[in-house]
N, C-alpha and C. Protein backbone atom coordinates (compact mmCIF):
# COMPACT_ATOMS: atom_id res chain seq x y z
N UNK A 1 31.98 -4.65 15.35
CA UNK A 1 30.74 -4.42 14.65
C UNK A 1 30.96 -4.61 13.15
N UNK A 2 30.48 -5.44 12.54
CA UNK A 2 30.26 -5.73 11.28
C UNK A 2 29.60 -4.23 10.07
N UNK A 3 30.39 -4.58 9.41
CA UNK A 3 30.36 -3.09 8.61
C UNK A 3 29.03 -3.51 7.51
N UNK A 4 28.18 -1.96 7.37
CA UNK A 4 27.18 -2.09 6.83
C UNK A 4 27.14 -2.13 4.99
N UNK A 5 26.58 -2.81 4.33
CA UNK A 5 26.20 -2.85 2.86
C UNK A 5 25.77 -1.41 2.75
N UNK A 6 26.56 -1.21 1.08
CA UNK A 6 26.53 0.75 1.45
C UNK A 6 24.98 0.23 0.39
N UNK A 7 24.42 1.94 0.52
CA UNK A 7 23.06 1.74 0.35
C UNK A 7 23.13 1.95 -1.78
N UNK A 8 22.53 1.37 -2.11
CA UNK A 8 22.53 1.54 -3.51
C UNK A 8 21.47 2.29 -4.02
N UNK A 9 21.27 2.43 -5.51
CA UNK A 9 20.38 3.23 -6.15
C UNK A 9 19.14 2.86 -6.84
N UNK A 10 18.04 2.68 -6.12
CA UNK A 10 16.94 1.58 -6.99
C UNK A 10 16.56 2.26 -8.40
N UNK A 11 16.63 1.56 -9.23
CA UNK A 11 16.19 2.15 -10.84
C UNK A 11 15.47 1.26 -11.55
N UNK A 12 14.04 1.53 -11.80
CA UNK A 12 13.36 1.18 -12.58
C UNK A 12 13.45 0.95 -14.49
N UNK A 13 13.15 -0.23 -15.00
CA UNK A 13 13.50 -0.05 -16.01
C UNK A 13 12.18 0.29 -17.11
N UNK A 14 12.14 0.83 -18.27
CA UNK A 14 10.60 1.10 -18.33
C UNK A 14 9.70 0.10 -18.15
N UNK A 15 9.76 -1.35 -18.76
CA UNK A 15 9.24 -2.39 -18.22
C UNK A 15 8.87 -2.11 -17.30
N UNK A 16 9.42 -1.89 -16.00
CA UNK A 16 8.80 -1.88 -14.47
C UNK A 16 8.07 -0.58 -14.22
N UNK A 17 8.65 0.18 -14.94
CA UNK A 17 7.80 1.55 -14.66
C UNK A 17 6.18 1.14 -15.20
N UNK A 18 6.17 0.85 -16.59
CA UNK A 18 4.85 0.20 -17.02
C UNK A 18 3.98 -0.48 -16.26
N UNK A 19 4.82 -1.76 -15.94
CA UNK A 19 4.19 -2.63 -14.99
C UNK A 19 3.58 -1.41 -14.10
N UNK A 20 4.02 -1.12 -12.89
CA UNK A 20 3.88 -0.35 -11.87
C UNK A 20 2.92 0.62 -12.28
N UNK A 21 2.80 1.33 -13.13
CA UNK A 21 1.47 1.80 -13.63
C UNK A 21 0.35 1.48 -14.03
N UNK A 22 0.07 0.12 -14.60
CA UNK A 22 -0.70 -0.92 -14.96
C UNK A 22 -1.33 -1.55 -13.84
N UNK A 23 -0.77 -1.94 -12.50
CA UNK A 23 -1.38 -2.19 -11.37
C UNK A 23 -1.99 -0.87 -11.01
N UNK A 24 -1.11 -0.23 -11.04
CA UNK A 24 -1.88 1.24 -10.66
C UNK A 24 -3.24 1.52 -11.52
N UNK A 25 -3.62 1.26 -12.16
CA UNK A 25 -4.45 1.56 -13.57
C UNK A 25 -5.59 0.42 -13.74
N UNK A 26 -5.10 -0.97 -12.91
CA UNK A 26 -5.98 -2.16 -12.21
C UNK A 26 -6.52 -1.55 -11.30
N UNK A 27 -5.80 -0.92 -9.90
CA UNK A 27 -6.72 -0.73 -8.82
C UNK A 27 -7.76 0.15 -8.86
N UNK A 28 -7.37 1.28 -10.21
CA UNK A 28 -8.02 2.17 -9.82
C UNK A 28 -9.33 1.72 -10.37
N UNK A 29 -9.35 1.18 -11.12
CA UNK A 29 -10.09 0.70 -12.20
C UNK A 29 -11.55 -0.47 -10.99
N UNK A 30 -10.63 -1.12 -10.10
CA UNK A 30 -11.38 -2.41 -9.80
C UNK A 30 -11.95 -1.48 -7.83
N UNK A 31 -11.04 -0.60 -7.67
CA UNK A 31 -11.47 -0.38 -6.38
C UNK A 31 -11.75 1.15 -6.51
N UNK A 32 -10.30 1.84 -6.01
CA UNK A 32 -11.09 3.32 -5.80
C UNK A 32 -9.45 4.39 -6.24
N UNK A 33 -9.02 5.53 -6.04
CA UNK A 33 -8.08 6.01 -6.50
C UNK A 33 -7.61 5.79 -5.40
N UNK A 34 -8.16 6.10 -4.38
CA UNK A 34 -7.56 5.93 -2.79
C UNK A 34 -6.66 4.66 -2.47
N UNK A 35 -7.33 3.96 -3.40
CA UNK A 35 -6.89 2.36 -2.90
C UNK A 35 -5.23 1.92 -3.62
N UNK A 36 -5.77 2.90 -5.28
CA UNK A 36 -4.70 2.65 -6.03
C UNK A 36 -3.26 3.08 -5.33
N UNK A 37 -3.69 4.42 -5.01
CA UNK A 37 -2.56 5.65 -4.86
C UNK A 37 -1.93 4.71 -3.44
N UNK A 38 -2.40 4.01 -2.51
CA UNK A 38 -2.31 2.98 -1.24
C UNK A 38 -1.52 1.66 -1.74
N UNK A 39 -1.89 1.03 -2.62
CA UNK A 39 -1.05 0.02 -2.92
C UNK A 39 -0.06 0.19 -4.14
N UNK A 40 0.41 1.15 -4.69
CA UNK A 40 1.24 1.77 -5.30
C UNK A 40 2.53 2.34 -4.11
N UNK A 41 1.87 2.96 -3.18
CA UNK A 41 3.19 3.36 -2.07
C UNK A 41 3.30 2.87 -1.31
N UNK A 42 2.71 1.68 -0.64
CA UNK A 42 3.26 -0.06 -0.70
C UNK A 42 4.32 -0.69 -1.33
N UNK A 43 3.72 -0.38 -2.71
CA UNK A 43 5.08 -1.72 -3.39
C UNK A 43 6.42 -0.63 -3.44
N UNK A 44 5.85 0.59 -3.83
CA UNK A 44 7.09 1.94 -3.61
C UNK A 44 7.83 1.06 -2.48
N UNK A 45 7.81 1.33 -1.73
CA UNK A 45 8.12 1.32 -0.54
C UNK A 45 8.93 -0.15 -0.45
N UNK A 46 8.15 -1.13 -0.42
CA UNK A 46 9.30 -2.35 -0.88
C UNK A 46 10.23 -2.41 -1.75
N UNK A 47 9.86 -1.85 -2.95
CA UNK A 47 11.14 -1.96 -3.70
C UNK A 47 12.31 -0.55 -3.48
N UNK A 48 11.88 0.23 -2.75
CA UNK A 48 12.96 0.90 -2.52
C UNK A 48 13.64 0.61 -0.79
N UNK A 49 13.48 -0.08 -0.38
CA UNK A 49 13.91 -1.20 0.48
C UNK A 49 15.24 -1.67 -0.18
N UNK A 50 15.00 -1.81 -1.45
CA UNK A 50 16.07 -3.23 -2.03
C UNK A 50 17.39 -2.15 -2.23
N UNK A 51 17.31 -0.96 -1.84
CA UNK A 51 18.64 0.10 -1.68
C UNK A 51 19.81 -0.85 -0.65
N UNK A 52 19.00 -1.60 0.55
CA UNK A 52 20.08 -1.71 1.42
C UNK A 52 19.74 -3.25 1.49
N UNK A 53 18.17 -3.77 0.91
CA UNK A 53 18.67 -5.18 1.74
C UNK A 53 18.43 -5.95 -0.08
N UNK A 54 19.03 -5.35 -0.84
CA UNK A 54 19.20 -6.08 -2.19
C UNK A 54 19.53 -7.47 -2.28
N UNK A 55 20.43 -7.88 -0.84
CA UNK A 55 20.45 -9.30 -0.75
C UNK A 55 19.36 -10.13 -0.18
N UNK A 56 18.70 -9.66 0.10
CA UNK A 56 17.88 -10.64 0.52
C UNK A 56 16.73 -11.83 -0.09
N UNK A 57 16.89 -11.53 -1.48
CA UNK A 57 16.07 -11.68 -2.40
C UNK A 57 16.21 -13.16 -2.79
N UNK A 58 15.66 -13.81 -3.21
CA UNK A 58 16.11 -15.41 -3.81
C UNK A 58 16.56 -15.42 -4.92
N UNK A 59 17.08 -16.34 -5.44
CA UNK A 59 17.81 -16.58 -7.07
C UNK A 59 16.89 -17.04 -7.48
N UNK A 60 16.45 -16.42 -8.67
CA UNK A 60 15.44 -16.62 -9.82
C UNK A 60 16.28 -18.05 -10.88
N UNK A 61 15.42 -19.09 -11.11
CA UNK A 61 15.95 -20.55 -11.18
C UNK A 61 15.92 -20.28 -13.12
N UNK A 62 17.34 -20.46 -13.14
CA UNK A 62 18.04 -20.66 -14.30
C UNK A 62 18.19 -18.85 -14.81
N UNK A 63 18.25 -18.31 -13.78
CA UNK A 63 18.71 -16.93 -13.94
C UNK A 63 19.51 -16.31 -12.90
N UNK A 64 20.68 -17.26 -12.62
CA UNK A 64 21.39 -17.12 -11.44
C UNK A 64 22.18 -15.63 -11.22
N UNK A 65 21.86 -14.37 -12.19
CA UNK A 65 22.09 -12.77 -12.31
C UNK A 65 20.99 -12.55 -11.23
N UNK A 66 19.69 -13.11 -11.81
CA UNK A 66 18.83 -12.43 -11.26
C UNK A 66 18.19 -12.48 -9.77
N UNK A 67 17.21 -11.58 -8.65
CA UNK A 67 16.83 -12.36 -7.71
C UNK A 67 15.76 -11.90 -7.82
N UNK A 68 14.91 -12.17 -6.82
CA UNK A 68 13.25 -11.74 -6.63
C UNK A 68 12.90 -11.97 -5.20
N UNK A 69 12.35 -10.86 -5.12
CA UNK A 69 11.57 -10.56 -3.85
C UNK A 69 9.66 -10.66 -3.94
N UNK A 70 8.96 -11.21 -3.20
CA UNK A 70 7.42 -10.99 -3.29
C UNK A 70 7.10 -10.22 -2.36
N UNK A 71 5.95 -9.11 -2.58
CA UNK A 71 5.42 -7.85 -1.77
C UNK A 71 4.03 -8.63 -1.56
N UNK A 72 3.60 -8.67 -0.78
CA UNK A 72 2.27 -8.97 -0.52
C UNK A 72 1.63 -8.30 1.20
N UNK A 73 0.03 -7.51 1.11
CA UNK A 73 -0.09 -6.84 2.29
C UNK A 73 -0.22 -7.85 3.14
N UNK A 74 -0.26 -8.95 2.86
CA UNK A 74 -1.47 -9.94 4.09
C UNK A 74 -0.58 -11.31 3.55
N UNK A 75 -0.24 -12.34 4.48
CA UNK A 75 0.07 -13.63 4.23
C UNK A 75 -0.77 -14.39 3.02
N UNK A 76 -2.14 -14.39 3.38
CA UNK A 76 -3.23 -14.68 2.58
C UNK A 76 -3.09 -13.68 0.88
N UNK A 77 -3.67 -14.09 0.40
CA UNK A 77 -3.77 -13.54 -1.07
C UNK A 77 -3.11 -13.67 -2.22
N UNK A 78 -2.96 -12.45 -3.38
CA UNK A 78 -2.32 -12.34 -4.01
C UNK A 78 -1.18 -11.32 -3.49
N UNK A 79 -0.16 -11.12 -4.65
CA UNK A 79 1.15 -9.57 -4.33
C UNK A 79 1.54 -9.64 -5.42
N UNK A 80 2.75 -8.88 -5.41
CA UNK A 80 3.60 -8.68 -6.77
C UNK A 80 5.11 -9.63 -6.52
N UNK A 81 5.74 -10.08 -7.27
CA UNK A 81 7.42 -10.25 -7.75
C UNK A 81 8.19 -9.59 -8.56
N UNK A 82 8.87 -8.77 -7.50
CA UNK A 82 9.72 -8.02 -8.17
C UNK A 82 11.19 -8.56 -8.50
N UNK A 83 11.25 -8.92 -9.80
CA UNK A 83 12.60 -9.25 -10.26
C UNK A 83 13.89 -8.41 -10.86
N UNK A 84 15.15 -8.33 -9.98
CA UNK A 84 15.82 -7.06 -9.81
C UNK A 84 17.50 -8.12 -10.17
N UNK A 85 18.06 -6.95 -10.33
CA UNK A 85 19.41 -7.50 -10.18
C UNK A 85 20.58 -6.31 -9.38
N UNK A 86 21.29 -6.74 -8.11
CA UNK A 86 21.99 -5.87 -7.66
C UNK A 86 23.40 -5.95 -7.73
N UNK A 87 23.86 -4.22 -8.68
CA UNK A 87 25.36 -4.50 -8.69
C UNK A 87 25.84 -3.61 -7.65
N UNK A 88 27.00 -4.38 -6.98
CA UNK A 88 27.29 -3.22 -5.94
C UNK A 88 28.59 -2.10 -6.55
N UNK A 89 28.91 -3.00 -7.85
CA UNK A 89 30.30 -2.37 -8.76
C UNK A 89 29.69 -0.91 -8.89
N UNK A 90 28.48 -1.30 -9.44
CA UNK A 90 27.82 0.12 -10.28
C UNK A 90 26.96 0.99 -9.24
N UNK A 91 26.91 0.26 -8.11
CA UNK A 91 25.60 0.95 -6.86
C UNK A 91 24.48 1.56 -7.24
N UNK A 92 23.86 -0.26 -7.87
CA UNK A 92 22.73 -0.08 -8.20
C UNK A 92 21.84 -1.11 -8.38
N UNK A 93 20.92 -0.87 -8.24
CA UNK A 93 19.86 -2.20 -8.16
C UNK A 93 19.00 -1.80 -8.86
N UNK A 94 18.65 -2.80 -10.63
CA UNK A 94 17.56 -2.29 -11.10
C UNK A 94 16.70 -3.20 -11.60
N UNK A 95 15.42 -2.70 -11.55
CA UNK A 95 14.23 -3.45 -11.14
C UNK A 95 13.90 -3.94 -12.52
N UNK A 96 13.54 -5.08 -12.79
CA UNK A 96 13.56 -5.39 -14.45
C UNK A 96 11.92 -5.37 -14.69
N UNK A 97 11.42 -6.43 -13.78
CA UNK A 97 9.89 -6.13 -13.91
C UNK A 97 9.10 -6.22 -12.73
N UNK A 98 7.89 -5.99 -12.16
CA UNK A 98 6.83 -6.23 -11.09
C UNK A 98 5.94 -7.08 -11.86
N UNK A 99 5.72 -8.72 -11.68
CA UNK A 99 5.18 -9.28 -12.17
C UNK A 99 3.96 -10.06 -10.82
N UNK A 100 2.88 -10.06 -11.33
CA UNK A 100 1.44 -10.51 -10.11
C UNK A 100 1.94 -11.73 -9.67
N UNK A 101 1.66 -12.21 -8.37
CA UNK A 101 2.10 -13.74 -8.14
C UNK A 101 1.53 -14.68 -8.94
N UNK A 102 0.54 -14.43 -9.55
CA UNK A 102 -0.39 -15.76 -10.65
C UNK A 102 0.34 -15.62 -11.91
N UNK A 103 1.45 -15.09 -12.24
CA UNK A 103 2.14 -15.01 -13.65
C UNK A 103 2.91 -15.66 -13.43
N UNK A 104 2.93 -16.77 -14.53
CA UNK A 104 4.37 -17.35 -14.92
C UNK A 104 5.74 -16.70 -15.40
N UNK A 105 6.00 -16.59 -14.01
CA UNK A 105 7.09 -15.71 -13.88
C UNK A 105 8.26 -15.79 -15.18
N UNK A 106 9.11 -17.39 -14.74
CA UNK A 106 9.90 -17.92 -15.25
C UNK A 106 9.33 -18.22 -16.96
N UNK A 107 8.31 -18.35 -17.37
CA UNK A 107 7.80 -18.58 -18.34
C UNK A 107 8.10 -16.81 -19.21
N UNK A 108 7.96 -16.19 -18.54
CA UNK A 108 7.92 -14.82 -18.93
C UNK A 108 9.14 -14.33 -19.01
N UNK A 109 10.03 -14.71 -18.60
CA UNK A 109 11.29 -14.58 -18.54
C UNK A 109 11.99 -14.74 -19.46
N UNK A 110 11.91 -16.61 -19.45
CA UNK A 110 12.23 -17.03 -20.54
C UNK A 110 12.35 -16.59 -21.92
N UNK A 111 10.98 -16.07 -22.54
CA UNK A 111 10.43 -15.68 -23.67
C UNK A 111 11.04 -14.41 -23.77
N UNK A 112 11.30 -13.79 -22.94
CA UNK A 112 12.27 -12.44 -22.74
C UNK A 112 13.63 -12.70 -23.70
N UNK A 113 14.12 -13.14 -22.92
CA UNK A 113 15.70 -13.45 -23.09
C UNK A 113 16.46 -14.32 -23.82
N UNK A 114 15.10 -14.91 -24.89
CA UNK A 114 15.42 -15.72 -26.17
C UNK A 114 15.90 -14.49 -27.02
């Protein structure tokens, strides 16, 4: 039996905490609190996922540190990209930002890390 990836520590950075409140602060705004407080422990819930399956994520292109995962409820629509980086040295995976799928991700990035 193949030995398991030990589970790491998801950590938000304020960036993502922001983000993550800002959707929160969209839904409530465009639907209902019910809805917010619902797709808030959704994406919870995916990104604290990335404790054990941190690999699963794709390489973010010309940020070969970084990876990204997309949360979305329904095939159809919009979701979020969460762009994370996992060290297993430090046992930890932390979340840099939750960016909407219609954002230029890489564009945003970029402008970051100049």
């Amino acid at each position: 039996m193949a030995a398991s990836k030990p589970a790491l520590t998801v950590i938000l950075t304020p960036d993502a905490e922001s983000e993550l409140w800002e959707i929160w602060r969209r839904n409530l705004d465009r639907y209902s609190y019910d809805h917010a407080e619902s797709y808030e422990s959704f994406l919870k819930i995916g990104i604290n996922r990335l404790a054990t399956a941190y690999e699963e994520g794709d390489e973010v292109e010309r940020f070969p540190e970084l990876k990204s995962i997309t949360l979305k409820r329904s095939r159809r629509g919009d979701g979020y990209i969460v762009i994370y980086e996992a060290d297993e040295e430090d046992r930890s995976v932390i979340v840099f930002h939750i960016f909407h799928t219609k954002m230029d991700v890489q564009g945003r990035l970029e402008s970051e890390r100049l």
